[in-house]
C-alpha atoms as a PDB file:
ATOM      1  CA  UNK A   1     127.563  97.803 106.665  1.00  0.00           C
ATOM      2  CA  UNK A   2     127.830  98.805 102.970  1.00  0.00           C
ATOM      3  CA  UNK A   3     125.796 101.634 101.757  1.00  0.00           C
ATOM      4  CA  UNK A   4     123.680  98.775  99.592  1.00  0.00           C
ATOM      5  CA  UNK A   5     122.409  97.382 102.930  1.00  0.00           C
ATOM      6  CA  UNK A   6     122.133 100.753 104.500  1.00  0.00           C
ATOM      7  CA  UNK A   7     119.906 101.547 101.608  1.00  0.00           C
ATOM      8  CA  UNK A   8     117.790  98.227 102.157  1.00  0.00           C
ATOM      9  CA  UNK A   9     117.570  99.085 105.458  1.00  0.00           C
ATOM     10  CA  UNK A  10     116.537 102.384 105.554  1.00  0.00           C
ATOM     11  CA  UNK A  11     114.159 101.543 102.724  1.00  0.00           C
ATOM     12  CA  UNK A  12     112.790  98.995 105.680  1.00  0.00           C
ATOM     13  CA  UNK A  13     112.243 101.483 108.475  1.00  0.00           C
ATOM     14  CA  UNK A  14     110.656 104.333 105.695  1.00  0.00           C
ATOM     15  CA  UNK A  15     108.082 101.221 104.596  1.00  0.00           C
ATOM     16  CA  UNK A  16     107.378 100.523 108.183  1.00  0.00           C
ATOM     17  CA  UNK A  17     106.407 104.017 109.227  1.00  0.00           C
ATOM     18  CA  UNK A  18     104.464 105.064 105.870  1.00  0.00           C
ATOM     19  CA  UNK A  19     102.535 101.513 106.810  1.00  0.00           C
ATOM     20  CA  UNK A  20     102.193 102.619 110.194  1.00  0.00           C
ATOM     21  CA  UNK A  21     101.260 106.112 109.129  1.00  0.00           C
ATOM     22  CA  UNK A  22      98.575 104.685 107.600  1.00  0.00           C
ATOM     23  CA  UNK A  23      97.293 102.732 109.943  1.00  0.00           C
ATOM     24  CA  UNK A  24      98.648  99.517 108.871  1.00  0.00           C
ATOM     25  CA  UNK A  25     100.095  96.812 111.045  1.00  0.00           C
ATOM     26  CA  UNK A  26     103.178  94.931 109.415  1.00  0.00           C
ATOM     27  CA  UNK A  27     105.257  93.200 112.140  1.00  0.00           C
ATOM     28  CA  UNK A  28     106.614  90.805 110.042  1.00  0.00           C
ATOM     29  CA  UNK A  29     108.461  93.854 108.008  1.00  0.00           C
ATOM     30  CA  UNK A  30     112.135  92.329 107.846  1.00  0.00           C
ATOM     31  CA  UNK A  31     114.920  93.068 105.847  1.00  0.00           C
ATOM     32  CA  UNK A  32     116.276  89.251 104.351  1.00  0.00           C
ATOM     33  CA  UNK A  33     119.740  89.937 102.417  1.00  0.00           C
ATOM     34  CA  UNK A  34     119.296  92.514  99.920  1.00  0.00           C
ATOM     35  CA  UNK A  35     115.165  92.171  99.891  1.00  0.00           C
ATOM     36  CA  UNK A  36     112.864  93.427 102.391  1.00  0.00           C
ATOM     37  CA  UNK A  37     109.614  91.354 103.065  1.00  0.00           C
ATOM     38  CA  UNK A  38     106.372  92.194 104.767  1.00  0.00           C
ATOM     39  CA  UNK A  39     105.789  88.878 106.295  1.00  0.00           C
ATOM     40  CA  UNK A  40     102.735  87.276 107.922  1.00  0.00           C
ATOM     41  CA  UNK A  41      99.771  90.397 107.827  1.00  0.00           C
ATOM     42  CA  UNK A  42      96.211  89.720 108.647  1.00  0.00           C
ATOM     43  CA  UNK A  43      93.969  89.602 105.426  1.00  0.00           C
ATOM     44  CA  UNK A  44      92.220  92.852 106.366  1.00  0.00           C
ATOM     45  CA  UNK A  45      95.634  94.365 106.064  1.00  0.00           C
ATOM     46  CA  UNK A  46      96.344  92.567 103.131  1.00  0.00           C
ATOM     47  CA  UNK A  47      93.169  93.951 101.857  1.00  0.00           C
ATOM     48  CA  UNK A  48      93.746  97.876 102.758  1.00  0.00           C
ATOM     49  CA  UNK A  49      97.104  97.700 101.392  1.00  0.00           C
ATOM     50  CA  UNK A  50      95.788  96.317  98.060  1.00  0.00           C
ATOM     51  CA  UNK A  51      92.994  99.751  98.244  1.00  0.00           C
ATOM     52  CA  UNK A  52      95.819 102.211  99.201  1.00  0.00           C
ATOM     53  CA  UNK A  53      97.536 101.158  96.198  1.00  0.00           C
ATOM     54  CA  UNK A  54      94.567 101.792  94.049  1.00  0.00           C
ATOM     55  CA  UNK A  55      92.982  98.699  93.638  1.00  0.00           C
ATOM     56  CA  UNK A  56      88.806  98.877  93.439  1.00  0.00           C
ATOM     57  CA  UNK A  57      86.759  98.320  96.501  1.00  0.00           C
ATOM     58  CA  UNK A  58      84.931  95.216  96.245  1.00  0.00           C
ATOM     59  CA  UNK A  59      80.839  95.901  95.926  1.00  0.00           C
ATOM     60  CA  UNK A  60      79.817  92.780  98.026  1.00  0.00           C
ATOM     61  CA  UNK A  61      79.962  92.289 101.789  1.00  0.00           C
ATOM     62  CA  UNK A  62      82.485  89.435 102.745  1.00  0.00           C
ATOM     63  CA  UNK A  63      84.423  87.330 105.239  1.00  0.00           C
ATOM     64  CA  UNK A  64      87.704  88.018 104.719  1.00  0.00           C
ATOM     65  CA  UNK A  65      88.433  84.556 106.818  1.00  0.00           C
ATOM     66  CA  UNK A  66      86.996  82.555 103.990  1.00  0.00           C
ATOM     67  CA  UNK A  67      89.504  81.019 101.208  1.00  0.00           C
ATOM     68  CA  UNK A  68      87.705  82.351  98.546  1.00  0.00           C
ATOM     69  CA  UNK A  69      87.762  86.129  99.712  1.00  0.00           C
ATOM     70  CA  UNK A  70      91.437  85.655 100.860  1.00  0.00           C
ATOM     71  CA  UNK A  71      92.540  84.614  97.255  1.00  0.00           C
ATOM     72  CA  UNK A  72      90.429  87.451  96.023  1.00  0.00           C
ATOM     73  CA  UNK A  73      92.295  89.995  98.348  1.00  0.00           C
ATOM     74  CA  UNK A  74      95.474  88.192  97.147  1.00  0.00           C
ATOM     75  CA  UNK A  75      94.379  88.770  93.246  1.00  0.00           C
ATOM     76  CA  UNK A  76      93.412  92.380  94.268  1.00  0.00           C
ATOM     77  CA  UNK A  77      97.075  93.476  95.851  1.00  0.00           C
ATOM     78  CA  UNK A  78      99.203  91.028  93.487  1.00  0.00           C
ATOM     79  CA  UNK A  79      97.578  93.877  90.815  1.00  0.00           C
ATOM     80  CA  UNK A  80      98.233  96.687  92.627  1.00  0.00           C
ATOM     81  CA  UNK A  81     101.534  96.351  93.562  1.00  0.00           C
ATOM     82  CA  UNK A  82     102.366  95.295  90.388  1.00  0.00           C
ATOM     83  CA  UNK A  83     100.611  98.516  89.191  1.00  0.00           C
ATOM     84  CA  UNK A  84     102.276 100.260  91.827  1.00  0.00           C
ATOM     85  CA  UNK A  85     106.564  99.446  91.451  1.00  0.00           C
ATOM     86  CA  UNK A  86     105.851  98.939  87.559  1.00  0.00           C
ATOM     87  CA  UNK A  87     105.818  94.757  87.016  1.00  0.00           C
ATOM     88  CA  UNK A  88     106.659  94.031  90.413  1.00  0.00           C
ATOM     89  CA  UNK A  89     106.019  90.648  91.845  1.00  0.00           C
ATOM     90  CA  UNK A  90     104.800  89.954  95.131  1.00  0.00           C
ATOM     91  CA  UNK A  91     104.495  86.539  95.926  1.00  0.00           C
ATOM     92  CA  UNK A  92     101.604  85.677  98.046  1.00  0.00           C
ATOM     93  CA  UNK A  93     100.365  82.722 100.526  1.00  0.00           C
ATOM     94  CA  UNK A  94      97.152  81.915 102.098  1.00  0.00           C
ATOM     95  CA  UNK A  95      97.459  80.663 105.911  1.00  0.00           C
ATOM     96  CA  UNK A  96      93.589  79.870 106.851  1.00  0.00           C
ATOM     97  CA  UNK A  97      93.072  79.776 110.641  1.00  0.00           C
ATOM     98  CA  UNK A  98      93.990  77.303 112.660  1.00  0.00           C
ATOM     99  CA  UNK A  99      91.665  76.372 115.754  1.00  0.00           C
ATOM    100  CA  UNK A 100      94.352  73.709 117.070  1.00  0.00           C
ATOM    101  CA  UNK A 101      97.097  76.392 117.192  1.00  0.00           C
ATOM    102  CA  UNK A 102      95.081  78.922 117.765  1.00  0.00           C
ATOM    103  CA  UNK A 103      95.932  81.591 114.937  1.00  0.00           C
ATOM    104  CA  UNK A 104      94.070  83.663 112.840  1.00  0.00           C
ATOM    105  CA  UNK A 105      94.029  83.413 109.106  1.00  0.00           C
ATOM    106  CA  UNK A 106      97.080  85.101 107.400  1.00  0.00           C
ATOM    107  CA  UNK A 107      98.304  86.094 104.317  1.00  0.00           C
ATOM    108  CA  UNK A 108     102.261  85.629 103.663  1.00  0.00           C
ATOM    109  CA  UNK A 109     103.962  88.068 101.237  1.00  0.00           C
ATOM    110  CA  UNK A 110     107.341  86.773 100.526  1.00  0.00           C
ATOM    111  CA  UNK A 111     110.232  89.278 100.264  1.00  0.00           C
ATOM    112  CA  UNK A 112     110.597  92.257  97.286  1.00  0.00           C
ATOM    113  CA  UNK A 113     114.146  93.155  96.384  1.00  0.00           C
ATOM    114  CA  UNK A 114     114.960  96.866  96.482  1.00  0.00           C
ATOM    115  CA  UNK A 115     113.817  99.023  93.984  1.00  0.00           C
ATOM    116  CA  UNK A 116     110.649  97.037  94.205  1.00  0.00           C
ATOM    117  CA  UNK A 117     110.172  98.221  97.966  1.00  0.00           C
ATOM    118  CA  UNK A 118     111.630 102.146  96.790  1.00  0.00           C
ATOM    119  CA  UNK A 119     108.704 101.693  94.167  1.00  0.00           C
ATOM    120  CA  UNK A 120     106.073 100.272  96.480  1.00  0.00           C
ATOM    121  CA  UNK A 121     106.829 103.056  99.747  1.00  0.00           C
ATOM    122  CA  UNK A 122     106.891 106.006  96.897  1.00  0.00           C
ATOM    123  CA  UNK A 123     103.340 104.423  95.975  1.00  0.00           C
ATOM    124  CA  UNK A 124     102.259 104.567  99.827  1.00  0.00           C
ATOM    125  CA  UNK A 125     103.408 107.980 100.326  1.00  0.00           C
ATOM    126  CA  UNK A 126     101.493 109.602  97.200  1.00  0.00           C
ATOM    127  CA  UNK A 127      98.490 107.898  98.172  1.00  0.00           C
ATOM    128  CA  UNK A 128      98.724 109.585 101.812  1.00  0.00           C
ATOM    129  CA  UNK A 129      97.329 112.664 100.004  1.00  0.00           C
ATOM    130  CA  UNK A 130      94.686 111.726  97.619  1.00  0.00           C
ATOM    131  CA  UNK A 131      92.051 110.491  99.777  1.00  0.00           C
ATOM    132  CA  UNK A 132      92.325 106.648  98.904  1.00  0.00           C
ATOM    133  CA  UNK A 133      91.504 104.105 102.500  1.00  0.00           C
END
């Protein structure tokens, strides 16, 4: 393994526990190539991510489940993690439920090269200490 893909890797398993730390679950968390990708998370996680990393609590009782909140919660993080690994993008899906498959509603974030994911897990772990949920 070269010491890039170490790197990438260990960037991985560092983003996994600072999630975990904080109480998120990310099992999609991958490493794809030289990127590392959170995968499939539920929109509540989508939406405490997007608060850890700073972004305003919304004023208004919601269902996450509903299109309209989802793309919200997608607007919400696409800021803050841009605001959090300086212009980074993180591409963003919304998977509604599905009652013939049986699955709950989803949000996919595709994958986030590198430095992105150093920027983003640096973001995390300052945020551990100042009080943000």
């Amino acid at each position: 393994m070269s010491p890039a893909t170490a790197l990438v890797h260990e960037t991985a398993d560092a983003l996994r526990d600072t999630l975990r730390a904080h109480g998120l679950d990310v099992p999609g968390l991958s490493v794809e190539q030289d990127s590392i990708s959170l995968g499939d998370i539920t929109v509540a996680t989508a939406d405490r991510l997007a608060r850890l990393l700073g972004a305003p609590e919304p004023q208004v009782e919601r269902n996450l489940e509903e299109w309209p909140e989802a793309r919200q919660v997608m607007r919400r993080l696409g800021a803050a993690f841009r605001a959090a690994t300086g212009g980074g993008f993180l591409d963003l899906y919304f998977h509604p439920d599905c009652v013939r498959c049986d699955r709950d509603a989803v949000v996919a974030a595709g994958p986030v090269n590198a430095p992105e994911a150093r920027r983003l897990l640096a973001s995390l772990r300052r945020g551990a200490g100042s009080g943000r949920s």
